[in-house]
Each structure stands twice: as C-alpha cells, then as structure tokens.
Protein backbone atom coordinates (compact mmCIF):
# COMPACT_ATOMS: atom_id res chain seq x y z
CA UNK A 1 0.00 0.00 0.00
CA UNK A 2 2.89 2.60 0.55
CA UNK A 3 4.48 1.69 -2.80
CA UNK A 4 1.21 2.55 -4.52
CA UNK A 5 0.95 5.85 -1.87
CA UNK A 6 4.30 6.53 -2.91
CA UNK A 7 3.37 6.20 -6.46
CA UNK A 8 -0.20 8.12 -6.54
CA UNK A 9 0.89 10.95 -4.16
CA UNK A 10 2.67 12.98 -7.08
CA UNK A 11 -0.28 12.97 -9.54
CA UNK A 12 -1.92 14.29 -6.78
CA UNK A 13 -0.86 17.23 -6.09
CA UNK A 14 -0.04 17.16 -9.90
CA UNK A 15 3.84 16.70 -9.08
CA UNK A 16 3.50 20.17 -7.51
CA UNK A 17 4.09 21.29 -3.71
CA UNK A 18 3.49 24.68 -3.29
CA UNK A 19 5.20 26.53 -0.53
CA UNK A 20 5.84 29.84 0.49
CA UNK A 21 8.63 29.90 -1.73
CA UNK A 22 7.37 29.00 -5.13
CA UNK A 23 6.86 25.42 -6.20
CA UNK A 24 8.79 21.80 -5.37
CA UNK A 25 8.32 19.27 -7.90
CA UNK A 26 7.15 16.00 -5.83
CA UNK A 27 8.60 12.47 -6.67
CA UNK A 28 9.30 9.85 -4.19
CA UNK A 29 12.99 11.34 -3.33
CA UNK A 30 11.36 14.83 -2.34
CA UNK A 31 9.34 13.40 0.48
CA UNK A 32 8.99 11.41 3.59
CA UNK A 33 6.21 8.57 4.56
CA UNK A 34 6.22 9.62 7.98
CA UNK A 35 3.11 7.57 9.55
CA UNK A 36 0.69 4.82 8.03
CA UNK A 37 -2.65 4.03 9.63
CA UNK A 38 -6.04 2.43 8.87
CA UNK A 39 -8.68 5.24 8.95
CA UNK A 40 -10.77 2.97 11.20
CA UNK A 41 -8.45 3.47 14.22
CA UNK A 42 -8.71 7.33 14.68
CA UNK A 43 -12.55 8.65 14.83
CA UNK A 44 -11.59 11.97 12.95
CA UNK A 45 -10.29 10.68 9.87
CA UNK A 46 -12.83 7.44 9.98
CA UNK A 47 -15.58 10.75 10.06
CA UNK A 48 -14.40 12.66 7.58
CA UNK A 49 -14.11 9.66 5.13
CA UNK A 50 -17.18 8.21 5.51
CA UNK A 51 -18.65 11.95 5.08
CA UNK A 52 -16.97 12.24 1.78
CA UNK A 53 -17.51 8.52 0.37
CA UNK A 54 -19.63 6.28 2.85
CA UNK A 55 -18.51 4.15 5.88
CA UNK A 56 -17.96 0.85 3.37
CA UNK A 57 -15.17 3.24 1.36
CA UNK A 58 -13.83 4.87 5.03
CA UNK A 59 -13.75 1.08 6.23
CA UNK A 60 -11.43 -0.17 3.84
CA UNK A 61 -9.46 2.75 3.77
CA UNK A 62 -5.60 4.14 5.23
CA UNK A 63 -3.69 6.94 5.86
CA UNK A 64 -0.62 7.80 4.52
CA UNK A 65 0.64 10.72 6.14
CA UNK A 66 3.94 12.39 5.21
CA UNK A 67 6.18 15.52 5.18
CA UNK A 68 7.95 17.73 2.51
CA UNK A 69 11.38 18.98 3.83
CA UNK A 70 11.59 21.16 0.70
CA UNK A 71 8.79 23.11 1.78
CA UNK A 72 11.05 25.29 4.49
CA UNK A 73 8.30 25.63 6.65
CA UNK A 74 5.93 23.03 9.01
CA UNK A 75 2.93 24.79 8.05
CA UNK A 76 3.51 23.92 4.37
CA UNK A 77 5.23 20.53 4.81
CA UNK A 78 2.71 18.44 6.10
CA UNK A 79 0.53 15.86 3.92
CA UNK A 80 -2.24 13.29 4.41
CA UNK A 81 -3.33 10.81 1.61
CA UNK A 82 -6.53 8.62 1.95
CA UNK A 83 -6.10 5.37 -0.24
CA UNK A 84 -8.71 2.28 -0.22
CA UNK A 85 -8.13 -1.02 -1.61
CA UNK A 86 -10.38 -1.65 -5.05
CA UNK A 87 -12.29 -4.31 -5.60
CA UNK A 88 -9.72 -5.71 -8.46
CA UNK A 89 -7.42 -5.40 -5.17
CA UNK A 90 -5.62 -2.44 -6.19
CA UNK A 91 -4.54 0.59 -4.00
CA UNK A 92 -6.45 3.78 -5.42
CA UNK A 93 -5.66 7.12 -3.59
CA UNK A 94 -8.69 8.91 -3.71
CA UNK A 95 -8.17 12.23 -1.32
CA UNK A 96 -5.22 14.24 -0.45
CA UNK A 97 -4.63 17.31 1.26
C-alpha cells in the first residue's frame, strides 16, 4: 500500500508542492512517509471519510501521512493521503490534502 501511496501521491498534487517559496516538484525522493494508519483506528479521519464517500469506502481505507522537507516551513510541509483497496485489489488514492 505505501508503494502505490508513494506512487499516486505525485499525480496528486499534480507533481506540484506549493510553498511559500514557489513550487517543489514531488517524486518519491522529495518526500517522507512519515506515519501509516487504517482510517478505522482514529474517529476523525474514519468521520471525515465516511462523510466524503460512505462508511464501506472509510472502512477499507488508510492513511498515509507524510512531510515535505523542501517546503522550508511546518505549516507547508505536512501531507495526508486517503487510499482504499479496489475491488480488483488495487490501492487507489482517492483524497489528499
């Protein structure tokens, strides 16, 4: 699931971080997986995804939360990507902020 994360997490944010400084151009080298979780275990998240998609979707779905050291600031550097398995059993991300 963090390969695919790793993977989906550029398109994205259309291989585009912006910070307070311009622009850094995301690939897997530019930033850091810092935490991995199922959305079921924290009541926020599992809320806010079962708003957005229903609570079969918010179920089945994880976390991937990581950090941009380009960015030059902590307010800019943090990101959180929702990914659920697919029924073909594919990781699909399909929310990131």
């Amino acid at each position: 699931m963090v390969e695919a994360a790793r993977r989906q997490i550029p398109a994205a944010y259309r291989d585009a971080w912006v910070n307070q400084n311009g622009v850094v151009k995301l690939t897997p080298a530019t930033y850091d997986v810092t935490a991995v979780f199922a959305v079921a275990s924290h009541t926020r998240y599992f809320r806010e995804a079962a708003q957005a998609c229903g609570s079969r979707v918010a179920t089945a779905s994880w976390v991937v939360q990581f950090y941009v050291p380009e960015s030059e600031s902590a307010m800019y550097a943090a990101g959180t990507a929702f990914l659920a398995r697919t029924r073909s059993r594919r990781w699909r991300l399909w929310d990131a902020r």
